[in-house]
N, C-alpha and C. Protein backbone atom coordinates (compact mmCIF):
# COMPACT_ATOMS: atom_id res chain seq x y z
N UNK A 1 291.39 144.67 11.76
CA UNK A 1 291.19 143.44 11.06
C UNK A 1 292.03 142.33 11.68
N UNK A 2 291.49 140.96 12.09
CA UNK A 2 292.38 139.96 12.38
C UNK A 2 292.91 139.29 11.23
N UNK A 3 294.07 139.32 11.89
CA UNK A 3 294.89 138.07 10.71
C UNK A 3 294.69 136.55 10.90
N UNK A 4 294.04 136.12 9.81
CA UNK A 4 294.13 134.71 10.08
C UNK A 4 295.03 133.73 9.63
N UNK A 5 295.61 132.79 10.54
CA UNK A 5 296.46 131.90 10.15
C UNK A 5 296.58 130.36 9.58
N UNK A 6 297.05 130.46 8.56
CA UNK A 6 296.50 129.12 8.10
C UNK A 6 297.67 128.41 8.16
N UNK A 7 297.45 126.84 9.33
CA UNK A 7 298.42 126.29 9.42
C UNK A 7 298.33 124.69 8.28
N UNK A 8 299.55 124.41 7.48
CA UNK A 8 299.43 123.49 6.75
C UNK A 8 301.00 122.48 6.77
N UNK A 9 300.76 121.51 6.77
CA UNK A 9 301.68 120.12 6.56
C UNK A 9 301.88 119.77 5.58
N UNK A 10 303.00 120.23 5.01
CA UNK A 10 303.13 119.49 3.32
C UNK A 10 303.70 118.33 3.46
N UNK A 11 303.18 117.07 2.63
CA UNK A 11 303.60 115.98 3.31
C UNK A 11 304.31 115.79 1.64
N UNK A 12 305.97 115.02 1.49
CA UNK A 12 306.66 114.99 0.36
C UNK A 12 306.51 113.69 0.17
N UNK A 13 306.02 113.32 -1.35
CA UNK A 13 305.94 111.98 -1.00
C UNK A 13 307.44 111.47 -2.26
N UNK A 14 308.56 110.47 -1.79
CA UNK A 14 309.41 110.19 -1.76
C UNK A 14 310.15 109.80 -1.97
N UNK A 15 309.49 108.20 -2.27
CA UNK A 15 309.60 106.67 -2.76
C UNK A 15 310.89 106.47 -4.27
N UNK A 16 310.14 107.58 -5.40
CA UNK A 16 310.56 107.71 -6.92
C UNK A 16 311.36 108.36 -7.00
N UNK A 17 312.20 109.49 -6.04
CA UNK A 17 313.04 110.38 -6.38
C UNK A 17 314.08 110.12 -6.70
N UNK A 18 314.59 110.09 -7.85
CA UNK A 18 316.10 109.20 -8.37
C UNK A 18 316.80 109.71 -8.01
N UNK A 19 316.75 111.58 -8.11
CA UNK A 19 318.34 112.56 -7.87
C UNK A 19 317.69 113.88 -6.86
N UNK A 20 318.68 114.29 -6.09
CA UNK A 20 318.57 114.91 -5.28
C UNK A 20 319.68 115.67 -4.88
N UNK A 21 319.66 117.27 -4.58
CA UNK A 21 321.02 118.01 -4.82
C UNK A 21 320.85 118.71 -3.92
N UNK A 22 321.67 119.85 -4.13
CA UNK A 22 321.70 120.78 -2.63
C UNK A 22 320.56 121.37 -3.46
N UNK A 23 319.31 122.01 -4.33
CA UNK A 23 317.87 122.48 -4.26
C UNK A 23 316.83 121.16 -3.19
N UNK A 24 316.98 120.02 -3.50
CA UNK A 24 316.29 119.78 -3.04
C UNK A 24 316.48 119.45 -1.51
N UNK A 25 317.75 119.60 -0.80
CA UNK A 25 317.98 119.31 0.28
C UNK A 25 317.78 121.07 1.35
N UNK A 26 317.99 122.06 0.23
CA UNK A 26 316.91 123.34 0.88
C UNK A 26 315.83 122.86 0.97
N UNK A 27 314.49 122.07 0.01
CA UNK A 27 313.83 122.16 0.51
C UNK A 27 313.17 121.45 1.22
N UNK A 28 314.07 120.44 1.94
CA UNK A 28 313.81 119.71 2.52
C UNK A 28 314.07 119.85 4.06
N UNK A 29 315.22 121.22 4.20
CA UNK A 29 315.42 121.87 5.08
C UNK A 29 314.51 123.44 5.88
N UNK A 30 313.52 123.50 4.65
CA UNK A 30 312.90 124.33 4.80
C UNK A 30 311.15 123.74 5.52
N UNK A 31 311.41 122.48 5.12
CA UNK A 31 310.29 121.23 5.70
C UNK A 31 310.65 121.03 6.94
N UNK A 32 311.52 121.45 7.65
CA UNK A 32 311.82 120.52 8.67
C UNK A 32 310.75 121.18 9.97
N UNK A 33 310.23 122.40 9.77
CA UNK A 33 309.17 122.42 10.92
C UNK A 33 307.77 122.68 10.68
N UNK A 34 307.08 122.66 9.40
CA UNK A 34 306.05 121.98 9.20
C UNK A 34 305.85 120.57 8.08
N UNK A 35 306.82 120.33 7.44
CA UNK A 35 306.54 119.31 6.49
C UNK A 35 306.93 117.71 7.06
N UNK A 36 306.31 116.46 5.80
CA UNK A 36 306.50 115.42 6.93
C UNK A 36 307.30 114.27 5.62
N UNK A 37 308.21 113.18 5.38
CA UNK A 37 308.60 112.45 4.06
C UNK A 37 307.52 111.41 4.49
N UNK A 38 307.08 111.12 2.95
CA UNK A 38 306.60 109.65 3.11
C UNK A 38 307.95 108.56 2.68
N UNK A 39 307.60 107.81 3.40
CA UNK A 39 309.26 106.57 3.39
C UNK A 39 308.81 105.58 2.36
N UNK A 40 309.51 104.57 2.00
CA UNK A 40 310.51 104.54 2.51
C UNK A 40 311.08 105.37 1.37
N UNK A 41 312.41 105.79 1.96
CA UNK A 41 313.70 107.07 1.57
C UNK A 41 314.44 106.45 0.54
N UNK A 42 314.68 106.93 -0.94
CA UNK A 42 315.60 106.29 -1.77
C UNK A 42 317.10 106.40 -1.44
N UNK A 43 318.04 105.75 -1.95
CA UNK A 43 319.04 105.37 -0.96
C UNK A 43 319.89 106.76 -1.64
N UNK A 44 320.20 107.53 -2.45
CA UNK A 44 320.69 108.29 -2.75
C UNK A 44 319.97 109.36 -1.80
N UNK A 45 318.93 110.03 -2.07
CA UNK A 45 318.36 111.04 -0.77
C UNK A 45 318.48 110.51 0.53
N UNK A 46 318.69 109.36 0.74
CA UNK A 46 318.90 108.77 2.46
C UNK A 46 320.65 109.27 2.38
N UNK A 47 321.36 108.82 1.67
CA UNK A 47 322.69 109.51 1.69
C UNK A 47 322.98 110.68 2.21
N UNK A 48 321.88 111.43 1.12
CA UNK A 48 322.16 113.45 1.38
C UNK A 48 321.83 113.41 2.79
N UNK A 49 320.73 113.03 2.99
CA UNK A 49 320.11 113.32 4.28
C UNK A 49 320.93 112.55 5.26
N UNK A 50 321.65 111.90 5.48
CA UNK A 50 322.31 111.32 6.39
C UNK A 50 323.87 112.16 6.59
N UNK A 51 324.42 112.57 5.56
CA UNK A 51 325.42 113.42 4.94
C UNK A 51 325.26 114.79 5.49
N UNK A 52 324.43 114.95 5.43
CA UNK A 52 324.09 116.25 6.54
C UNK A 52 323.15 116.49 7.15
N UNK A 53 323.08 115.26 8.13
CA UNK A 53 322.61 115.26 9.39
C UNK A 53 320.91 115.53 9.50
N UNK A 54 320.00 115.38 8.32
CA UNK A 54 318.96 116.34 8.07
C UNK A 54 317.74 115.15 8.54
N UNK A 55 317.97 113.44 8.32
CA UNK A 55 317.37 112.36 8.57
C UNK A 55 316.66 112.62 9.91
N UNK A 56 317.35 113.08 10.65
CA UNK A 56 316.86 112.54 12.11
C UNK A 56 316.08 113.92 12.49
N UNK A 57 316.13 115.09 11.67
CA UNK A 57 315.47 116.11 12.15
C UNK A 57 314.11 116.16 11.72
N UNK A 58 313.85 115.42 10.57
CA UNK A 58 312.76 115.16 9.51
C UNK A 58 311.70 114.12 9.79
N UNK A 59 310.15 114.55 10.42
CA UNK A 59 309.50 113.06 10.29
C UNK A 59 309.65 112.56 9.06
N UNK A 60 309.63 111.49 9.20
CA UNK A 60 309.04 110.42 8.17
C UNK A 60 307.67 109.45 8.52
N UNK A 61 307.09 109.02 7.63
CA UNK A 61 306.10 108.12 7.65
C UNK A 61 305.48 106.86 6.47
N UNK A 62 305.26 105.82 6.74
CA UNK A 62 304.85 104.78 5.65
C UNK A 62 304.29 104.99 4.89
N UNK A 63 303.54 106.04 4.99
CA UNK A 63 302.38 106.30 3.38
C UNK A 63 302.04 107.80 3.81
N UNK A 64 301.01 108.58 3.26
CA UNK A 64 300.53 109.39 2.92
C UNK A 64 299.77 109.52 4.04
N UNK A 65 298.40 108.74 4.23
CA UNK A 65 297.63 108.68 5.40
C UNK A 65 298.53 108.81 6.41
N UNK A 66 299.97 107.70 7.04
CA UNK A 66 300.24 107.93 8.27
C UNK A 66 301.01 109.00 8.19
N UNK A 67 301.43 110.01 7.53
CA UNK A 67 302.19 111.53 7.53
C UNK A 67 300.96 112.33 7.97
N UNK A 68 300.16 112.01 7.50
CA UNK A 68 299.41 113.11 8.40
C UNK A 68 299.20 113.10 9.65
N UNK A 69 299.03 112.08 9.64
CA UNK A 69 299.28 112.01 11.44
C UNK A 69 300.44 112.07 12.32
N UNK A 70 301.59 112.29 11.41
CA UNK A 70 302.82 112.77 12.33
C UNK A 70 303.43 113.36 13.15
């Protein structure tokens, strides 16, 4: 039997997130090689993510449509 693989892009969308902790910075670390943020980044999660280094490993994109194309 072949295994088939289903490849998928979860794209997080971003904008509203008031609070953000070490759960959500797992899973934002767990995004980092198929998932994509829609921007712009609230300034508290731009913190975390800058705080440990996680910004620059992470696409981001302006909306929804352009994450998929990331």
């Amino acid at each position: 039997m072949a295994r088939v693989m289903c490849r998928y892009q979860p794209v997080l969308d971003v904008p509203r997130i008031a609070f953000a902790d070490s759960s959500m910075l797992n899973l934002l670390v767990r995004m980092l090689h198929t998932g994509r943020l829609v921007s712009p980044v609230p300034v508290q999660l731009g913190r975390l993510l800058d705080l440990t280094q996680v910004r620059d490993l992470l696409p981001t994109a302006d909306g929804i449509d352009a994450a998929r194309t990331v």
